[in-house]
PDB file of N, CA and C in Angstrom:
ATOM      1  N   UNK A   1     116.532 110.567  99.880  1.00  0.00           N
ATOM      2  CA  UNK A   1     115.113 110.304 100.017  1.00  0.00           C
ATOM      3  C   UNK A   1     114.415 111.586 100.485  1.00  0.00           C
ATOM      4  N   UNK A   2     112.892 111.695  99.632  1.00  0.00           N
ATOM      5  CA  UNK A   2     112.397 113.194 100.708  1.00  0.00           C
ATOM      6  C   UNK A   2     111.679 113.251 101.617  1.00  0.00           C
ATOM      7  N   UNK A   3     111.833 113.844 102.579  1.00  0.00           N
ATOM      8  CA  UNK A   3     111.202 113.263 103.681  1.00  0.00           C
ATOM      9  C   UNK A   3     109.694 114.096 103.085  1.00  0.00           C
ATOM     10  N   UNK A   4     108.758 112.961 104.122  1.00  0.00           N
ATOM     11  CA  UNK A   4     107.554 113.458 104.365  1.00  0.00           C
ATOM     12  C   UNK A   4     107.064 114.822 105.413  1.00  0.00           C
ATOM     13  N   UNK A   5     106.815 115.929 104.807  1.00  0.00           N
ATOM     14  CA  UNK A   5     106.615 116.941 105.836  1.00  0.00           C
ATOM     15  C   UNK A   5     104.989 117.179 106.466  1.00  0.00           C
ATOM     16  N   UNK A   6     104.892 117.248 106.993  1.00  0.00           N
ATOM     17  CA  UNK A   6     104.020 116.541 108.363  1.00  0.00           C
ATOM     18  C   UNK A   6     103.821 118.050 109.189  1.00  0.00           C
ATOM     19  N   UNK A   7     102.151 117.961 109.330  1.00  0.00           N
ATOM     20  CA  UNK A   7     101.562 119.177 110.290  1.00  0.00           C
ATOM     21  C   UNK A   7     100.745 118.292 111.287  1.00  0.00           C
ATOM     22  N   UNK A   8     101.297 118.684 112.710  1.00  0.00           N
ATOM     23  CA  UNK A   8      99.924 118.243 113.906  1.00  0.00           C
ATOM     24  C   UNK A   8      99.195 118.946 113.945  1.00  0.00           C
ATOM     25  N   UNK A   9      97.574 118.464 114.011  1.00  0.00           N
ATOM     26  CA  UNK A   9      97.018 119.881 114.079  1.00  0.00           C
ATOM     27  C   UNK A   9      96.284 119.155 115.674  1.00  0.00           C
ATOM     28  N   UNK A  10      96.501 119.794 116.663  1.00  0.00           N
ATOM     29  CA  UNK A  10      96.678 119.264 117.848  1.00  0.00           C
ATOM     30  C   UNK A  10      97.566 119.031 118.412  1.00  0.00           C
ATOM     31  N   UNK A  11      97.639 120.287 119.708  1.00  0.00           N
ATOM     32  CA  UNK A  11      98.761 119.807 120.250  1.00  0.00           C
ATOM     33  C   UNK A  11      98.515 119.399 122.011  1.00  0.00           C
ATOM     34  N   UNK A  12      97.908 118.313 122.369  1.00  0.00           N
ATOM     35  CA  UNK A  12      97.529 117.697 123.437  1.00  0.00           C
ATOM     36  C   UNK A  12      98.087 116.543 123.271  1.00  0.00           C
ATOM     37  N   UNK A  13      97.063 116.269 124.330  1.00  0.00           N
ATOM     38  CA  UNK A  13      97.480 114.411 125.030  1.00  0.00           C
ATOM     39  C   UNK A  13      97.944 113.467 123.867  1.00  0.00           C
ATOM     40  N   UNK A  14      97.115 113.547 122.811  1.00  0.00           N
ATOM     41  CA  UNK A  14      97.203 112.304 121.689  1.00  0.00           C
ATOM     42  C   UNK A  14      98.098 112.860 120.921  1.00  0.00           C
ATOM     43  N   UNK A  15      98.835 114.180 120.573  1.00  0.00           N
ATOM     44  CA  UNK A  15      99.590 114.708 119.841  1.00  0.00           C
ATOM     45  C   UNK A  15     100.925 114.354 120.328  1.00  0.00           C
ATOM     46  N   UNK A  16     101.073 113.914 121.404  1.00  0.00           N
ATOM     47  CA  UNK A  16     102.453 113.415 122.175  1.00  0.00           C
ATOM     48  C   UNK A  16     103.016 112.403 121.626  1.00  0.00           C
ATOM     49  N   UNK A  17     101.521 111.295 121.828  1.00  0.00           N
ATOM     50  CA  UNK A  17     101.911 109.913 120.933  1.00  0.00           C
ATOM     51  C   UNK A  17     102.142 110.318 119.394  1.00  0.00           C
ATOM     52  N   UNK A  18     101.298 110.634 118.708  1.00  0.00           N
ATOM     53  CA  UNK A  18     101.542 110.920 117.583  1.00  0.00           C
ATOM     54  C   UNK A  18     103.578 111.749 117.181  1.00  0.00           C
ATOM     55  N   UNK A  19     103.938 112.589 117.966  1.00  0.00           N
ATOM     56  CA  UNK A  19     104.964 113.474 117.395  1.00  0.00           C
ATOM     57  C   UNK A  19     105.973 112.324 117.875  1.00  0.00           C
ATOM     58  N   UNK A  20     105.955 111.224 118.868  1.00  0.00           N
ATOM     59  CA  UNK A  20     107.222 110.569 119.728  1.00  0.00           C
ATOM     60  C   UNK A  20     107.324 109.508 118.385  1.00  0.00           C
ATOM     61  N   UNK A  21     105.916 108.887 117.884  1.00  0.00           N
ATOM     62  CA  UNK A  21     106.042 108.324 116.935  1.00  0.00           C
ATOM     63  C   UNK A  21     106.529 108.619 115.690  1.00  0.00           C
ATOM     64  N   UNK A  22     106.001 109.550 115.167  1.00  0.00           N
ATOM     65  CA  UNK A  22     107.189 110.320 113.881  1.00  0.00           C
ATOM     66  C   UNK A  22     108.245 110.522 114.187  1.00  0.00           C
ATOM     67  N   UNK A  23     108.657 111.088 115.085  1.00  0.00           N
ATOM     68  CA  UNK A  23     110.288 111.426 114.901  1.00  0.00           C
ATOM     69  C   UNK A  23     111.471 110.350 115.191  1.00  0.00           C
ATOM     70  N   UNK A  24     110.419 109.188 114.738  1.00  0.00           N
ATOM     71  CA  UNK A  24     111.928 108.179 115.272  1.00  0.00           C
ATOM     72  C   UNK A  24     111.656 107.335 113.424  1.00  0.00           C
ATOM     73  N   UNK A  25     110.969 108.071 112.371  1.00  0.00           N
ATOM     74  CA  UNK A  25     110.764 107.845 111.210  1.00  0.00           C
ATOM     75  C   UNK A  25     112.295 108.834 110.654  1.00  0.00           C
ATOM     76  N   UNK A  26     113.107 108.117 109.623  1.00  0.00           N
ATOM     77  CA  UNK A  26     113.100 109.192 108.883  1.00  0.00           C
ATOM     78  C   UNK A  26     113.572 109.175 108.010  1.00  0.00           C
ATOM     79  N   UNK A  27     112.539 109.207 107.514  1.00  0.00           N
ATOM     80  CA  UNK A  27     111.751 110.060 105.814  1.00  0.00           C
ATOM     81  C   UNK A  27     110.656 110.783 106.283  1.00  0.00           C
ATOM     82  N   UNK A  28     110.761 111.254 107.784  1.00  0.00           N
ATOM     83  CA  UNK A  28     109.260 112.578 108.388  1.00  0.00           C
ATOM     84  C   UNK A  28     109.687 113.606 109.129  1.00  0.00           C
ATOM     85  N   UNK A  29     109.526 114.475 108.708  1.00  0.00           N
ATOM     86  CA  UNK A  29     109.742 116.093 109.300  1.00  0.00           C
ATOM     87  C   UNK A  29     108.399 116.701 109.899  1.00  0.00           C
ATOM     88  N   UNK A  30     108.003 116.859 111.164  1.00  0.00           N
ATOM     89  CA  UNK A  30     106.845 117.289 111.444  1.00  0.00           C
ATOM     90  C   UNK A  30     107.279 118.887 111.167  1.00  0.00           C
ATOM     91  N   UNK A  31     106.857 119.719 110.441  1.00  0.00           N
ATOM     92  CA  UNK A  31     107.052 121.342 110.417  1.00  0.00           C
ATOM     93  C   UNK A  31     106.621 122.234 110.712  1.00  0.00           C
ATOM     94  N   UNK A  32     105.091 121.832 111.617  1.00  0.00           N
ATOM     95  CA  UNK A  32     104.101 122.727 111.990  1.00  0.00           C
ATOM     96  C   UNK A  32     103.569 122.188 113.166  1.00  0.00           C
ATOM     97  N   UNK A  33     103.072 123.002 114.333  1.00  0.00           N
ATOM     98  CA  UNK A  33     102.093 122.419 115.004  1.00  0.00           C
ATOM     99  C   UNK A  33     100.832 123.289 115.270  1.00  0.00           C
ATOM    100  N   UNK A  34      99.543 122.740 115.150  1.00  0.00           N
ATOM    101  CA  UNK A  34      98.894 123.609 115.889  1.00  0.00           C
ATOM    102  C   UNK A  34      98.321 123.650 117.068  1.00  0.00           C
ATOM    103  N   UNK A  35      98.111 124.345 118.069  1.00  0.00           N
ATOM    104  CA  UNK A  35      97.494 124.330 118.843  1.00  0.00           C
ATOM    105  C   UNK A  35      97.030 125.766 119.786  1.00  0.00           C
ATOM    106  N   UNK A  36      96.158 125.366 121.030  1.00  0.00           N
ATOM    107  CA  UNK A  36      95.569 126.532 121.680  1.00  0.00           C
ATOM    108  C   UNK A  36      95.566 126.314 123.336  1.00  0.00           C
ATOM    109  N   UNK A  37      96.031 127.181 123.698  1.00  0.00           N
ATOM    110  CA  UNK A  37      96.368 128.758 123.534  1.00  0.00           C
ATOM    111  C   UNK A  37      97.670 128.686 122.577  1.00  0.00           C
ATOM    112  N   UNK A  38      98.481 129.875 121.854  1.00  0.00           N
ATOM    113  CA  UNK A  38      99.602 129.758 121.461  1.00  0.00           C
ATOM    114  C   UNK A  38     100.275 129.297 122.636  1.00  0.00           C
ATOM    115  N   UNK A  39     100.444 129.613 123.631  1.00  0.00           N
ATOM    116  CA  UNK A  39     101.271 129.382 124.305  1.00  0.00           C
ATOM    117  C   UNK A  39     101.822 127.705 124.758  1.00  0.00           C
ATOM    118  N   UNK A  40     100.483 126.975 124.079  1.00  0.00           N
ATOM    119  CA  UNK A  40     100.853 125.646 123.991  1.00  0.00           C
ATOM    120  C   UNK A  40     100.771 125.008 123.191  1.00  0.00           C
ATOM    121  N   UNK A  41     100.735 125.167 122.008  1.00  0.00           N
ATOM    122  CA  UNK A  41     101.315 125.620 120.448  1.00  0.00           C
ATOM    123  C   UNK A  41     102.783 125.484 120.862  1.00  0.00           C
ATOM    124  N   UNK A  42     103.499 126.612 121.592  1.00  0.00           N
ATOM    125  CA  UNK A  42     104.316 126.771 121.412  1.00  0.00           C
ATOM    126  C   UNK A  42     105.606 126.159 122.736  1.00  0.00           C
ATOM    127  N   UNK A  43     105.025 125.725 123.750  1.00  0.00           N
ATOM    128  CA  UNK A  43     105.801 125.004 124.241  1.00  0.00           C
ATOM    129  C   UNK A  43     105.528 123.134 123.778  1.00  0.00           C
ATOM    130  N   UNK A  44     104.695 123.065 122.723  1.00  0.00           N
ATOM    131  CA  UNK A  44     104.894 121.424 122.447  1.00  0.00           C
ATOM    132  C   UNK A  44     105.876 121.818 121.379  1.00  0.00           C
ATOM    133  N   UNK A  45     105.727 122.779 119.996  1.00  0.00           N
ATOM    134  CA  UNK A  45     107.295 123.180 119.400  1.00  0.00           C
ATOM    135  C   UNK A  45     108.340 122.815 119.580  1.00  0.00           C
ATOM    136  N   UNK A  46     108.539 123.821 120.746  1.00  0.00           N
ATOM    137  CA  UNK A  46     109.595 123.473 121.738  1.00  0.00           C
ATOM    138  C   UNK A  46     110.323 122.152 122.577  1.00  0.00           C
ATOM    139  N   UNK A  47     109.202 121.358 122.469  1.00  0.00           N
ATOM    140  CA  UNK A  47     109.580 120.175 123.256  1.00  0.00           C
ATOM    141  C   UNK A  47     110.202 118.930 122.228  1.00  0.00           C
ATOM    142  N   UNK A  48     109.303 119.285 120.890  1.00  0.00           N
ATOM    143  CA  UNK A  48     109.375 118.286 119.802  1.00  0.00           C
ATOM    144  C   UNK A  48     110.522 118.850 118.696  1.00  0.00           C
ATOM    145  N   UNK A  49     110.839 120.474 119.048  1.00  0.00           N
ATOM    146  CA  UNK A  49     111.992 120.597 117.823  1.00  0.00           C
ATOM    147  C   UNK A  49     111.025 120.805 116.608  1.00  0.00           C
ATOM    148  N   UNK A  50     109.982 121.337 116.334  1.00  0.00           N
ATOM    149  CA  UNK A  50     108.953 121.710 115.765  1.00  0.00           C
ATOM    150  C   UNK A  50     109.447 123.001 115.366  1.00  0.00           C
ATOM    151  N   UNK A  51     109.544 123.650 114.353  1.00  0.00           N
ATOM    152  CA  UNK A  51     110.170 124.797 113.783  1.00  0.00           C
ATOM    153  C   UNK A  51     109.001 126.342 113.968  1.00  0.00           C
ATOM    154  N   UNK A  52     107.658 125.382 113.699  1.00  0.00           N
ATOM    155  CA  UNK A  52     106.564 126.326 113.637  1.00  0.00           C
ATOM    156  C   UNK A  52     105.435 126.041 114.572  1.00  0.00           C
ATOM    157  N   UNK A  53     104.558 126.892 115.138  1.00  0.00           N
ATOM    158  CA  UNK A  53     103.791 126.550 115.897  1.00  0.00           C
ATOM    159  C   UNK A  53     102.570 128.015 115.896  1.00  0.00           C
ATOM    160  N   UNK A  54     101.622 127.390 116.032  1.00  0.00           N
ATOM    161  CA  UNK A  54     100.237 128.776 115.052  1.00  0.00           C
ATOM    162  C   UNK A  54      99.057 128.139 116.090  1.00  0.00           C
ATOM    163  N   UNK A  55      98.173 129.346 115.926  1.00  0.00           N
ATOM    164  CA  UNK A  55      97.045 128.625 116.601  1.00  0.00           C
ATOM    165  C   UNK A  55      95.769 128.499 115.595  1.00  0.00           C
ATOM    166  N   UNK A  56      96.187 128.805 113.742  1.00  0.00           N
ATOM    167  CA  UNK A  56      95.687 129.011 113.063  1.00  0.00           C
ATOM    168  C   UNK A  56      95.473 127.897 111.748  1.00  0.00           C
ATOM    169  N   UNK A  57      94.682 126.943 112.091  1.00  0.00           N
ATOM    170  CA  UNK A  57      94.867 126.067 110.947  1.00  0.00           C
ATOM    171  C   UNK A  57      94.553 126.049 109.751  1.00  0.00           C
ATOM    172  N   UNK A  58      93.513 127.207 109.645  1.00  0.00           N
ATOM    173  CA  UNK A  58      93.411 127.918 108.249  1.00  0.00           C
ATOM    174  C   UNK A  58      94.647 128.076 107.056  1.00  0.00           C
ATOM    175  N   UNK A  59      95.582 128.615 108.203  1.00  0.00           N
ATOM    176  CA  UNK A  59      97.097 129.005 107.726  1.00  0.00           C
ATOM    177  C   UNK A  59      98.055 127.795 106.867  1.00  0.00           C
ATOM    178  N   UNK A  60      97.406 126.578 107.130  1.00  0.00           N
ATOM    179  CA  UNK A  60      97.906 126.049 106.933  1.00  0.00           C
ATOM    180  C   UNK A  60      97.438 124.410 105.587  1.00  0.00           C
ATOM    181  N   UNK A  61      96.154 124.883 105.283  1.00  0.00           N
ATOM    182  CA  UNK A  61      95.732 124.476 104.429  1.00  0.00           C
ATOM    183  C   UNK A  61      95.961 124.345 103.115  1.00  0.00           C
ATOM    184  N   UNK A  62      96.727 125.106 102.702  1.00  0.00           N
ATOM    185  CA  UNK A  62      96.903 125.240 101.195  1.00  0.00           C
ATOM    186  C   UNK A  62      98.826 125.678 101.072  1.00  0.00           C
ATOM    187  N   UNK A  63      99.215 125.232 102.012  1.00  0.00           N
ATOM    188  CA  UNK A  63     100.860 125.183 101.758  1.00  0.00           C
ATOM    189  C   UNK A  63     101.159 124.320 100.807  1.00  0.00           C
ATOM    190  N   UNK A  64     101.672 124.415  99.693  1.00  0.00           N
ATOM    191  CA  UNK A  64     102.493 123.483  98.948  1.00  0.00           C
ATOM    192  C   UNK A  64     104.061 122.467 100.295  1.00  0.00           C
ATOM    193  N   UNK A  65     103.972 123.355 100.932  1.00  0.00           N
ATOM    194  CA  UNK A  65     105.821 122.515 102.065  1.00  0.00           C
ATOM    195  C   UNK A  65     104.976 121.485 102.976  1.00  0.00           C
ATOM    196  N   UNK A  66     103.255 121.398 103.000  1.00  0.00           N
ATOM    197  CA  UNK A  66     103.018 120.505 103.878  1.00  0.00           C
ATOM    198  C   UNK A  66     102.365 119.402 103.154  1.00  0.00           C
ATOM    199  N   UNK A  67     103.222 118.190 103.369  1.00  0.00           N
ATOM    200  CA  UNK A  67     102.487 116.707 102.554  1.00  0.00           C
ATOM    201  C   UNK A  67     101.463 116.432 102.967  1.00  0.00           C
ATOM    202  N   UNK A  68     100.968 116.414 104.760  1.00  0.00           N
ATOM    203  CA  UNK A  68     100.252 115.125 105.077  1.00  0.00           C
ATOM    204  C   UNK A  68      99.957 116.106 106.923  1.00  0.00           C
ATOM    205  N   UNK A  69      98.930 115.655 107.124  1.00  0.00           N
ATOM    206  CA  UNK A  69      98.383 116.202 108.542  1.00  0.00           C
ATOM    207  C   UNK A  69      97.993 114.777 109.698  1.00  0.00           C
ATOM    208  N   UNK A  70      97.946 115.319 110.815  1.00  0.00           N
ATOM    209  CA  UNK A  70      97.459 114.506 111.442  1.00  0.00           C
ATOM    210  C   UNK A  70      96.680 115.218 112.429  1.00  0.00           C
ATOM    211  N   UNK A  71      95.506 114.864 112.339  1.00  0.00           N
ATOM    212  CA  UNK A  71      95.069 115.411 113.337  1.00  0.00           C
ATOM    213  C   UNK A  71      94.255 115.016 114.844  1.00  0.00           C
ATOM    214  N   UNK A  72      94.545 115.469 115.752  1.00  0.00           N
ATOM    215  CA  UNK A  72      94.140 115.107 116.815  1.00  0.00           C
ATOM    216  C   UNK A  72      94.123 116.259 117.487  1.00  0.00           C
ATOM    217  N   UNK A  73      92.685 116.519 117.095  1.00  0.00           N
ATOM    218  CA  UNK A  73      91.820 117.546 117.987  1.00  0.00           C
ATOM    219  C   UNK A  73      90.529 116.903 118.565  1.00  0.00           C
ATOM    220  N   UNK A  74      89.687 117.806 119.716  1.00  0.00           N
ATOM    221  CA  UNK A  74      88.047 117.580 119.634  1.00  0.00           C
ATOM    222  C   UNK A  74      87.332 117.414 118.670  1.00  0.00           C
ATOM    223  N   UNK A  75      86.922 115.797 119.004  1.00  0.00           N
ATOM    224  CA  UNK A  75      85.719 114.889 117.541  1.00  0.00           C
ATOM    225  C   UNK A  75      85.358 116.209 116.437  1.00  0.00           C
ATOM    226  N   UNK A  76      84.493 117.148 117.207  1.00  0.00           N
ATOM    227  CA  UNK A  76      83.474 117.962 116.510  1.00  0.00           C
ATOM    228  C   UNK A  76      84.411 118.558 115.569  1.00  0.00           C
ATOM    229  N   UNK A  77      85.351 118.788 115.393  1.00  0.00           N
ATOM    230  CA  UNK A  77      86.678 119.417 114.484  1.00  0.00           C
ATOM    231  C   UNK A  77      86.938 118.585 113.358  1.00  0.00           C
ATOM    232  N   UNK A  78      87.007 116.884 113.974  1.00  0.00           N
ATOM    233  CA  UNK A  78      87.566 115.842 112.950  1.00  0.00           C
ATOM    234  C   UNK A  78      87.295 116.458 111.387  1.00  0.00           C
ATOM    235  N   UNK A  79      85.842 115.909 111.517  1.00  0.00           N
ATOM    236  CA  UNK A  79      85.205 116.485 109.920  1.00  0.00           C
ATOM    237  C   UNK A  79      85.772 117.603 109.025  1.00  0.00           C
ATOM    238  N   UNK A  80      85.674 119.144 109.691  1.00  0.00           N
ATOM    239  CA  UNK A  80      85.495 119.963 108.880  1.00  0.00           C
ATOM    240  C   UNK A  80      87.134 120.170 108.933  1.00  0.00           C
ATOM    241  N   UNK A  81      88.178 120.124 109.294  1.00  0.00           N
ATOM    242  CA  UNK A  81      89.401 119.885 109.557  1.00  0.00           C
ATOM    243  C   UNK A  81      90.074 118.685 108.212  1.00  0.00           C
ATOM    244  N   UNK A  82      89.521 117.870 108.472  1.00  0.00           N
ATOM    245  CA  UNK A  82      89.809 116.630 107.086  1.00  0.00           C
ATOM    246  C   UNK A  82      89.746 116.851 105.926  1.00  0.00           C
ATOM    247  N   UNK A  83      88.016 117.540 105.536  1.00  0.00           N
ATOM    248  CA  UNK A  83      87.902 118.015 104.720  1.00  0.00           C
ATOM    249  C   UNK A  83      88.439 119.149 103.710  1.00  0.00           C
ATOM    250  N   UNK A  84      88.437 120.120 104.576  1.00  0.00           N
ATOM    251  CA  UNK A  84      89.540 121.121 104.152  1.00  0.00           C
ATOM    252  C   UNK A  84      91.180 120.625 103.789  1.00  0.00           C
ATOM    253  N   UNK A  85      91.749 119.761 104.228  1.00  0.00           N
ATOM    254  CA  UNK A  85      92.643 119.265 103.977  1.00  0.00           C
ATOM    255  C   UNK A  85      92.725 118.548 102.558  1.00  0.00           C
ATOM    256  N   UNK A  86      92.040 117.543 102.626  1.00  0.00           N
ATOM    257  CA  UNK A  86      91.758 116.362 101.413  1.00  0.00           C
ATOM    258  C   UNK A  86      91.293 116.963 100.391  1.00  0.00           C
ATOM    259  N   UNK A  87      90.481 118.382 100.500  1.00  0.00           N
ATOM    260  CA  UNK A  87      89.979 119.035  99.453  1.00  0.00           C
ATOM    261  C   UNK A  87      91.676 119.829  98.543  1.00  0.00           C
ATOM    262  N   UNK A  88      92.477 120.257  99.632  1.00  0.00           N
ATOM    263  CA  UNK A  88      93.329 120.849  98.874  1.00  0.00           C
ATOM    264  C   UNK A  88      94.723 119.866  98.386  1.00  0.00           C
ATOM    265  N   UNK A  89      94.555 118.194  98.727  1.00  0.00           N
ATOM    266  CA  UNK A  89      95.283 117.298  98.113  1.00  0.00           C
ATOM    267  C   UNK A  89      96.118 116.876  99.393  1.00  0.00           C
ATOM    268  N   UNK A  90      96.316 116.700 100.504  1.00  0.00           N
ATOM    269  CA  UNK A  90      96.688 116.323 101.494  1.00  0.00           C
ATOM    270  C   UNK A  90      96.221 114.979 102.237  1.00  0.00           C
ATOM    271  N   UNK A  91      96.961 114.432 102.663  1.00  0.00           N
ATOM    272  CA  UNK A  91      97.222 113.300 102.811  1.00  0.00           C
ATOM    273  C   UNK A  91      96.565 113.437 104.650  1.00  0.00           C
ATOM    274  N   UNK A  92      95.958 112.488 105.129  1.00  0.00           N
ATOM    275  CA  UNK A  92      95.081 113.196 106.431  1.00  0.00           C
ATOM    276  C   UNK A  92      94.769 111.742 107.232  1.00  0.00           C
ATOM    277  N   UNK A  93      95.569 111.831 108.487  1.00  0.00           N
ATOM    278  CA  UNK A  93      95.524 110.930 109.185  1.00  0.00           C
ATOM    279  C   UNK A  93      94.560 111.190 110.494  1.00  0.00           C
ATOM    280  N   UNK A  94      93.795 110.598 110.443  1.00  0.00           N
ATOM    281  CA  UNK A  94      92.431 111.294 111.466  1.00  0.00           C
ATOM    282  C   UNK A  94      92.469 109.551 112.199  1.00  0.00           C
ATOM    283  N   UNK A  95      92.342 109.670 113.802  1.00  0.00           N
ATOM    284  CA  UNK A  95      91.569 108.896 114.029  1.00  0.00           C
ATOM    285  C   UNK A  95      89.685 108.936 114.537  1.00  0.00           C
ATOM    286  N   UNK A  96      89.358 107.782 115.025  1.00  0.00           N
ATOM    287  CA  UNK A  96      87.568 107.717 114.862  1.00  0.00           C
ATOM    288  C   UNK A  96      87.115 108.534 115.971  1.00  0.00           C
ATOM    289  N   UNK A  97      86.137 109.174 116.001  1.00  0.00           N
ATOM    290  CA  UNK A  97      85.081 109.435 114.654  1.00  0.00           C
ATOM    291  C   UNK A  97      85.556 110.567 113.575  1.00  0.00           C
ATOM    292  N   UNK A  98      84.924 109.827 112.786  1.00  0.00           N
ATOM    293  CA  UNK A  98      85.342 110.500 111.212  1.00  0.00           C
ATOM    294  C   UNK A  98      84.624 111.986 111.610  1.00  0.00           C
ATOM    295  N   UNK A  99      83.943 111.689 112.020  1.00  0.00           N
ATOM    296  CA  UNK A  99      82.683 113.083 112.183  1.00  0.00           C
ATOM    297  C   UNK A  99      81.520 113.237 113.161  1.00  0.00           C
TER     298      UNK A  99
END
């Protein structure tokens, strides 16, 4: 089966629930995380077994290796974050507000 490869884009409070919940899926590989500062980017990585960790979500928009996002950042992000996603064929799990 292939797994689903999976970017957080957020790596806080709600990104906890979100990553404890995927990784007990599997057919889901989370492969990316983002967040800010790197430095916490890179110790949620670390905590989740996360391979990659960026503070750049630009970077990560137009990968063919990433299926599906989730994001949980600040509201004001939701929107233009989704969009960019869904525009390049990605699968985008946002919770409310949309925008």
């Amino acid at each position: 089966m292939k797994k689903i490869k999976i970017a957080l884009i957020g790596a806080g409070y709600i990104a906890d629930y979100h990553a404890r919940a995927l990784q007990i899926l599997p057919n889901v590989e989370i492969i990316a995380v983002v967040g800010l500062p790197m430095e916490a980017a890179r110790k949620f990585a670390d905590k989740y077994g996360i391979k990659e960790a960026t503070t750049e979500v630009s970077g990560l928009v137009d990968r063919d290796d990433i299926d599906a996002v989730v994001i949980g950042t600040p509201n004001k992000f939701h929107a233009p974050y989704a969009i960019d996603f869904i525009k390049n064929g990605k699968d985008v799990f946002l919770e409310k507000p949309m925008a």
